[in-house]
N, C-alpha and C. Protein backbone atom coordinates (compact mmCIF):
# COMPACT_ATOMS: atom_id res chain seq x y z
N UNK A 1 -48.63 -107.20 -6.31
CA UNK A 1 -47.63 -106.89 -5.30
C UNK A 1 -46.46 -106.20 -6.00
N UNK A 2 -46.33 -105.34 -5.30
CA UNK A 2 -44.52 -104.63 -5.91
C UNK A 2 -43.48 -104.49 -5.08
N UNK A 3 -42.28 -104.35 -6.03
CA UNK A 3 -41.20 -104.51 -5.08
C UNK A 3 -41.18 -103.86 -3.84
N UNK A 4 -40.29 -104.22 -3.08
CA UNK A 4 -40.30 -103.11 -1.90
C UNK A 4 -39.43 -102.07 -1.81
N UNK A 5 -38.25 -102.73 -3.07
CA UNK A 5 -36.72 -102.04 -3.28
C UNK A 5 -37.46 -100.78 -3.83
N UNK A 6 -37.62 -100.78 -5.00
CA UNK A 6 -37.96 -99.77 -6.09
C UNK A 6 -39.33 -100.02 -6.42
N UNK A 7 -40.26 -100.59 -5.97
CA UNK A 7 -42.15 -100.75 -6.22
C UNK A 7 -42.47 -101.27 -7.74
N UNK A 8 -41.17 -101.81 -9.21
CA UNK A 8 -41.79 -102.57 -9.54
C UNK A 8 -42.56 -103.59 -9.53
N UNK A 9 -43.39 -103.98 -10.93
CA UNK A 9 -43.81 -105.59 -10.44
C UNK A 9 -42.99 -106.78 -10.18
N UNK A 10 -43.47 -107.28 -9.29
CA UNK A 10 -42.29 -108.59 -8.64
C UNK A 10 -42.66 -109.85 -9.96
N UNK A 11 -40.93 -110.21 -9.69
CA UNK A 11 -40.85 -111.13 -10.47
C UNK A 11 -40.90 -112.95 -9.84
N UNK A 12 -41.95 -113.59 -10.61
CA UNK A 12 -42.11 -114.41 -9.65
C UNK A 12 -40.61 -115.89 -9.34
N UNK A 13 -39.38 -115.32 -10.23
CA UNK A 13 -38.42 -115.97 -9.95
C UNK A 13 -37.34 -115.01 -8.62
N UNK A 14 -38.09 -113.81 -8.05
CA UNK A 14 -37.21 -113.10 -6.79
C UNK A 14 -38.03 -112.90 -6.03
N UNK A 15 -39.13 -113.10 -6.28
CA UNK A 15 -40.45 -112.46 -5.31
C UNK A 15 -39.96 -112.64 -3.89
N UNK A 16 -39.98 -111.58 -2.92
CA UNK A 16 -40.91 -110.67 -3.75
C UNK A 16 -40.52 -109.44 -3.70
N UNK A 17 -39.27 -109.39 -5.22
CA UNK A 17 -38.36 -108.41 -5.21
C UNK A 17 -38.55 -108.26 -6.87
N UNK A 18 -38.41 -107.69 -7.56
CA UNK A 18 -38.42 -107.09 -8.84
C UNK A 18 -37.32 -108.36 -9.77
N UNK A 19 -36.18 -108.10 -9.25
CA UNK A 19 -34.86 -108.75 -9.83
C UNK A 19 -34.03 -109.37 -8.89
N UNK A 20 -32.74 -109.68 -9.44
CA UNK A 20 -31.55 -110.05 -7.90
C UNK A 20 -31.39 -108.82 -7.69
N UNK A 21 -31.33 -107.87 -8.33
CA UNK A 21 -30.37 -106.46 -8.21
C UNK A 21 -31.36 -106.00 -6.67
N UNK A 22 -32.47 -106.22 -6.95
CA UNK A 22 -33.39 -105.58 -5.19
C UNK A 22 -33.00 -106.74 -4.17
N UNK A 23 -33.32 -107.59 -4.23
CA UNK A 23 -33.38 -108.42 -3.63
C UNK A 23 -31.46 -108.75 -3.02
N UNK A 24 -30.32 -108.52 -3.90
CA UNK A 24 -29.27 -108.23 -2.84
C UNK A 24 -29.22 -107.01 -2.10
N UNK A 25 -29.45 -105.85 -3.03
CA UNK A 25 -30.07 -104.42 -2.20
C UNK A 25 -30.38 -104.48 -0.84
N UNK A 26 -31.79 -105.45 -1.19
CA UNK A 26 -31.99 -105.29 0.44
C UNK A 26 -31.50 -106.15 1.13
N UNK A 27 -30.93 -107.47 0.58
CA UNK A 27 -29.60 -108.13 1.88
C UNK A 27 -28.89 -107.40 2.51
N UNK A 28 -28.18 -106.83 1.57
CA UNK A 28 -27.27 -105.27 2.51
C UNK A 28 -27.75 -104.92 2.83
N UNK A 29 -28.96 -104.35 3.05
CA UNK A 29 -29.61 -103.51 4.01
C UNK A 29 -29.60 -104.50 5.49
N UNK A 30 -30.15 -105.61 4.99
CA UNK A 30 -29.83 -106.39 7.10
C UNK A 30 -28.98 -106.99 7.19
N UNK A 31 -27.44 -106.96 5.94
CA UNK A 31 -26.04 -107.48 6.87
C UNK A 31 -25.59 -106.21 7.25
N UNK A 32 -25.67 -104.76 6.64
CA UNK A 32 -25.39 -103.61 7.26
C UNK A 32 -25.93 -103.08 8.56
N UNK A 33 -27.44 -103.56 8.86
CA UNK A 33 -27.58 -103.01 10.62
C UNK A 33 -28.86 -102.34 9.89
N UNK A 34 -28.72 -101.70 8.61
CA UNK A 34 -30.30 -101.08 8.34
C UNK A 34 -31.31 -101.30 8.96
N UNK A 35 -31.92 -102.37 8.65
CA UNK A 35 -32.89 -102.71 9.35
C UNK A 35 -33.00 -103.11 10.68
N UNK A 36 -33.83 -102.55 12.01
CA UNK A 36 -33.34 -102.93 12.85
C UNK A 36 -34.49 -102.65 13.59
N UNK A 37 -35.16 -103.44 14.98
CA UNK A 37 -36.05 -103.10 15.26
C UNK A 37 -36.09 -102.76 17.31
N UNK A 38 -36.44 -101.62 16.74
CA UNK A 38 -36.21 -100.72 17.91
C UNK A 38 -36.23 -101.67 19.37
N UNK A 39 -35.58 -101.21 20.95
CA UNK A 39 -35.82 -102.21 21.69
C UNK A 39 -35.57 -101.33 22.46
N UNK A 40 -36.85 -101.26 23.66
CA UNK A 40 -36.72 -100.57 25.25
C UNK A 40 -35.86 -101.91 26.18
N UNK A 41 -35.76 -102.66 25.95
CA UNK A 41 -34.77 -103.80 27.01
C UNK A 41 -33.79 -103.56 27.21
N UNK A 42 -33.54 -103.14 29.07
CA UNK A 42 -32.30 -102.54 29.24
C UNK A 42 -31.02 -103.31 28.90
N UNK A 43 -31.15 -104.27 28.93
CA UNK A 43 -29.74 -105.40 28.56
C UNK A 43 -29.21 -105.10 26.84
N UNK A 44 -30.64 -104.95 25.84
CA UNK A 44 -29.82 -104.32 24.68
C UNK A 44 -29.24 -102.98 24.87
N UNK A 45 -29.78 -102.24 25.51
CA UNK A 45 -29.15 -100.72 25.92
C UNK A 45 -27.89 -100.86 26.14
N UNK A 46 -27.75 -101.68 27.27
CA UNK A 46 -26.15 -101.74 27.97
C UNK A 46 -25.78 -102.22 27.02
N UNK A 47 -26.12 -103.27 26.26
CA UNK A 47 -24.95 -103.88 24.83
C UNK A 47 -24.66 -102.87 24.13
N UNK A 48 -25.64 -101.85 23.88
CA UNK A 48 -25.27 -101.06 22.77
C UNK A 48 -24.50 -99.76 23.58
N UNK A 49 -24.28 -99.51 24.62
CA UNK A 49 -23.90 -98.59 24.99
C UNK A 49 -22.46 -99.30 25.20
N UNK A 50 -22.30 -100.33 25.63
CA UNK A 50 -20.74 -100.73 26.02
C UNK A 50 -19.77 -101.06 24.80
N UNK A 51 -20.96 -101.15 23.73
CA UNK A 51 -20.30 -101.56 22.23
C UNK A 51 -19.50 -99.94 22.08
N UNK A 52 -20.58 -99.31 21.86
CA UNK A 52 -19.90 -97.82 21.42
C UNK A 52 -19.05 -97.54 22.30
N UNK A 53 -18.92 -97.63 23.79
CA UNK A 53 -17.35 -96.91 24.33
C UNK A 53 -16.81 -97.82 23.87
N UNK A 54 -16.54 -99.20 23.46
CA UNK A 54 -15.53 -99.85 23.48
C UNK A 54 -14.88 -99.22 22.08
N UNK A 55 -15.87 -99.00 20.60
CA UNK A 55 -15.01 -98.64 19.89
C UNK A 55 -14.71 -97.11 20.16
N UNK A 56 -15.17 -96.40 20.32
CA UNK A 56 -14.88 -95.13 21.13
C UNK A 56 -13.30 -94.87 21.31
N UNK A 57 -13.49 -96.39 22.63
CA UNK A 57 -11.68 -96.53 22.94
C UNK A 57 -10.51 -96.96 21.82
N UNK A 58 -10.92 -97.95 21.38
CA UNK A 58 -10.38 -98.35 19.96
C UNK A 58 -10.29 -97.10 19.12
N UNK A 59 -10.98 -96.28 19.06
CA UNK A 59 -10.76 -94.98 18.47
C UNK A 59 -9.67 -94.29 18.40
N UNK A 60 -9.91 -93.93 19.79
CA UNK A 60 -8.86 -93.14 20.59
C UNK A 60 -7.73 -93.57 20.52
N UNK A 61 -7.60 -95.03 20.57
CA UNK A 61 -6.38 -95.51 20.57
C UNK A 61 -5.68 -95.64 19.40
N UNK A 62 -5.94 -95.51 18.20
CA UNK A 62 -5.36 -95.49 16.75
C UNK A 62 -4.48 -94.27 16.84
N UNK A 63 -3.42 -94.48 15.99
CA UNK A 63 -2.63 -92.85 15.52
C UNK A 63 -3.47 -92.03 14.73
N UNK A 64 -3.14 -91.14 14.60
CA UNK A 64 -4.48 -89.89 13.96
C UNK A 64 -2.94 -88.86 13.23
């Protein structure tokens, strides 16, 4: 098996990630939103659509 970060061999004290260095890598990747799995459900739609005007507005509303 190899990493998934960078496709070394996994180490069997991070497995199943190479090192810590992949294995926080890819934490950030799903506390950042990276990973994310697609969704036709209109209720996430509207979340995600009311999220973005809201910062949108928050936008707008800052000094520039």
């Amino acid at each position: 098996m190899s990493c998934p970060i960078c496709e070394k061999a996994t180490d069997p004290q991070f497995r199943p990630f190479c090192s810590k260095r992949c294995a926080d890598v890819d934490l950030a990747k799903w506390l950042s939103g990276s990973y994310a799995i697609p969704s036709d459900d209109p209720e996430d739609m509207e979340e995600a659509l009311d999220a973005a005007l809201k910062a949108r507005e928050d936008d707008d509303m800052k000094p520039h």
